[in-house]
C-alpha atoms as a PDB file:
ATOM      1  CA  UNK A   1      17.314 -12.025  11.326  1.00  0.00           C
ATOM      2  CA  UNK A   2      16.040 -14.948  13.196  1.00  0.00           C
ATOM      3  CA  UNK A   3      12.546 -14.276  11.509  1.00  0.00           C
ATOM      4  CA  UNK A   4      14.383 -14.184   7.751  1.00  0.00           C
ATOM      5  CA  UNK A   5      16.304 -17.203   8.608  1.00  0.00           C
ATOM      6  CA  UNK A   6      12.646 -19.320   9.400  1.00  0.00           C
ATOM      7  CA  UNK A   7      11.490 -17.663   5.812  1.00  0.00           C
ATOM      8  CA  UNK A   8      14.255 -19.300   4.343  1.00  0.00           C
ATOM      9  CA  UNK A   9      13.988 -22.520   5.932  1.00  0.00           C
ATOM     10  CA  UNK A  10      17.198 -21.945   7.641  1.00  0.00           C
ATOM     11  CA  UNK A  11      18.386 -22.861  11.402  1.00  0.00           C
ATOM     12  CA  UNK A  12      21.246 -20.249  10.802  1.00  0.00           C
ATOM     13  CA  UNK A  13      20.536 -16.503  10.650  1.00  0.00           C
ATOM     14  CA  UNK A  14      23.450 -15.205   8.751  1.00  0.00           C
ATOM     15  CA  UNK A  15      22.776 -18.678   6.103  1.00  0.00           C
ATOM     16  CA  UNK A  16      19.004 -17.217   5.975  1.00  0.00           C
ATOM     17  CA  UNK A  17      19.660 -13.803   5.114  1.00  0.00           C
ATOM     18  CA  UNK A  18      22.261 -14.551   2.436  1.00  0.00           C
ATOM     19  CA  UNK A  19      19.654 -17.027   1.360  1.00  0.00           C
ATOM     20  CA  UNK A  20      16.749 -14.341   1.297  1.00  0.00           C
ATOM     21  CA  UNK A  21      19.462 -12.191  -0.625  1.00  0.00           C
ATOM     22  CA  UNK A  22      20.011 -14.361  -3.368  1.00  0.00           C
ATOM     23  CA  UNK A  23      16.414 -14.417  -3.911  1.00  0.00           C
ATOM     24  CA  UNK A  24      15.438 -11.255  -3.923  1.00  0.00           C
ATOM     25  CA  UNK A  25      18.528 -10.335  -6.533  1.00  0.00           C
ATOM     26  CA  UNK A  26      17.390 -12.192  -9.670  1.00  0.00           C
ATOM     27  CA  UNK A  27      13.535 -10.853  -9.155  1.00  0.00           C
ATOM     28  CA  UNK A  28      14.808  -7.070  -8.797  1.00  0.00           C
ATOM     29  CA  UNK A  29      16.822  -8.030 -12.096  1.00  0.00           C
ATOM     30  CA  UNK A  30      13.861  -9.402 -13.836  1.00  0.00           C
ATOM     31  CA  UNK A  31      11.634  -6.344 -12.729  1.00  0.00           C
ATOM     32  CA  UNK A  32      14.158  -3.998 -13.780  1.00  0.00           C
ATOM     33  CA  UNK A  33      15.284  -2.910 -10.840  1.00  0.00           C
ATOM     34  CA  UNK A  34      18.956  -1.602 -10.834  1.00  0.00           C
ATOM     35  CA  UNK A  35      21.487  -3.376  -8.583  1.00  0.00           C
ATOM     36  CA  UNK A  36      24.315  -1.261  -8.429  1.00  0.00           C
ATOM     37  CA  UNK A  37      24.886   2.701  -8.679  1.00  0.00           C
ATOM     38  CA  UNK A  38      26.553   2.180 -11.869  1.00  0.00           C
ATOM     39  CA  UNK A  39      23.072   1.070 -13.542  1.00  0.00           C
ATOM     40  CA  UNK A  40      21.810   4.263 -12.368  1.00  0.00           C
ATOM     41  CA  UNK A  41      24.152   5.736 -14.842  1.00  0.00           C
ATOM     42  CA  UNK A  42      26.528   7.291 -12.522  1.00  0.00           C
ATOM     43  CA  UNK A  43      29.984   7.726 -13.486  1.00  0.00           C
ATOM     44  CA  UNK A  44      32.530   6.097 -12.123  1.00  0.00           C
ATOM     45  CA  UNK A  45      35.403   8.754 -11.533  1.00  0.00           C
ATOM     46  CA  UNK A  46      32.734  11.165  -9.703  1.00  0.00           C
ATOM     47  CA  UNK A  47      31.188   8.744  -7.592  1.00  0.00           C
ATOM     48  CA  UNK A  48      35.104   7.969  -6.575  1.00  0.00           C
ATOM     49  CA  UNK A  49      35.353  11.220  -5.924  1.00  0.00           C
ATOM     50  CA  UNK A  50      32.748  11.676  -4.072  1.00  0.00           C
ATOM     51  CA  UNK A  51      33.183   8.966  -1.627  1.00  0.00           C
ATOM     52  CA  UNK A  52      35.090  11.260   1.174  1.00  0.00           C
ATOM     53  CA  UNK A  53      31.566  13.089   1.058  1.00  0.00           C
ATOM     54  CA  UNK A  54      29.758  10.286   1.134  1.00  0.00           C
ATOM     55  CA  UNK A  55      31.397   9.083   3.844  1.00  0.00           C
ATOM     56  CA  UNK A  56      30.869  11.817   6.158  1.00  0.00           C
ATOM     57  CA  UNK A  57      27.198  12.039   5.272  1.00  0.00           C
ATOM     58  CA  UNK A  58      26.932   8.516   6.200  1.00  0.00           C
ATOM     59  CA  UNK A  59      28.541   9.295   9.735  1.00  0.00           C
ATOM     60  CA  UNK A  60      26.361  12.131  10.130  1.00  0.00           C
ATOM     61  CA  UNK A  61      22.966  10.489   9.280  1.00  0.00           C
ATOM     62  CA  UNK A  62      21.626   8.981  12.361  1.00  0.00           C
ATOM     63  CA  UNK A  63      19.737   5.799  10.557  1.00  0.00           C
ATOM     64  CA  UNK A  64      23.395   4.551  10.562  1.00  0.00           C
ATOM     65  CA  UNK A  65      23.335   4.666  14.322  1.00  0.00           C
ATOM     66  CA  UNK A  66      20.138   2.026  13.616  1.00  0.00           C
ATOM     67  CA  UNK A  67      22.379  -0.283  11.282  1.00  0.00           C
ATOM     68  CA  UNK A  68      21.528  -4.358  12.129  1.00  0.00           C
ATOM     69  CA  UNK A  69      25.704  -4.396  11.429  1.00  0.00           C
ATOM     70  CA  UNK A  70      27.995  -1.729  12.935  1.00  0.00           C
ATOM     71  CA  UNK A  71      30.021   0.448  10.385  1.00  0.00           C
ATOM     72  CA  UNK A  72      33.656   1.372  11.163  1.00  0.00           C
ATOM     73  CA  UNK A  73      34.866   4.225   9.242  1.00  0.00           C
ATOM     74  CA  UNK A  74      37.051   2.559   7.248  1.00  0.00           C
ATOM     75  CA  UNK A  75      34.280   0.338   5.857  1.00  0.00           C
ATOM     76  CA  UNK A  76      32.283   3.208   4.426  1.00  0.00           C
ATOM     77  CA  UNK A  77      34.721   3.983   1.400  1.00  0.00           C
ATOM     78  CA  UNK A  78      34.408  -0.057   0.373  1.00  0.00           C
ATOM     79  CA  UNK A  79      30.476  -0.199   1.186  1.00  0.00           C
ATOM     80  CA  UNK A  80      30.118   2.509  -0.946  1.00  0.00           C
ATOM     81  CA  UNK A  81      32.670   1.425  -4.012  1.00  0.00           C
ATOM     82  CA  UNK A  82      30.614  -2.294  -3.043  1.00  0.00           C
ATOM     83  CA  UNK A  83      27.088  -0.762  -3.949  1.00  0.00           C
ATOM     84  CA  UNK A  84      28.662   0.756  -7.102  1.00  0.00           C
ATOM     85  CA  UNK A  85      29.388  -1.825  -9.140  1.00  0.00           C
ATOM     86  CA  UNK A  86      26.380  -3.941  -7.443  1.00  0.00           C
ATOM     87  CA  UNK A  87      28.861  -6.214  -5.051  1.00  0.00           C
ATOM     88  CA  UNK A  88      26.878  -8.455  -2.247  1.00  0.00           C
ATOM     89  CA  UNK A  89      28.781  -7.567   0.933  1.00  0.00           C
ATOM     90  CA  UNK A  90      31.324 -10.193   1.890  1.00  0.00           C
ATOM     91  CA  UNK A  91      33.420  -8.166   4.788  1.00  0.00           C
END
């Protein structure tokens, strides 16, 4: 983070990446690139119905052990709902 936060011109880590964040956003958008799982064209009601699978896949999958932030359990079902409609995390 510290290495983000001197690309952004920022003494503050967390101020960097939310800085490197909100510039990498409109460029994906002007490229094309879809910023939520709803643009992929995913329903809404199976995705939500999905999430208690998602969940435990997430738990299960050891890049998550790797994660710069730790995830609680009871984050997962709002990270997830957070990434579908394209949310920038603010928990």
């Amino acid at each position: 983070l510290a290495r983000i936060a001197k690309l952004t011109d920022s003494e503050d880590e967390q101020e960097g990446g939310r800085a490197l964040v909100a510039g990498i956003r409109p460029l994906a958008k002007e490229i094309g690139q879809p910023l939520s799982i709803a643009e992929l064209g995913i329903d809404r009601q199976e995705f939500t119905d999905a999430i208690e699978t998602l969940d435990e896949y997430a738990l299960s999958d050891t890049s998550i052990v790797c994660c710069p932030r730790s995830v609680e359990m009871e984050d997962l079902p709002k990270l997830f709902m957070y990434a579908y409609e394209g949310k920038s995390i603010d928990f």
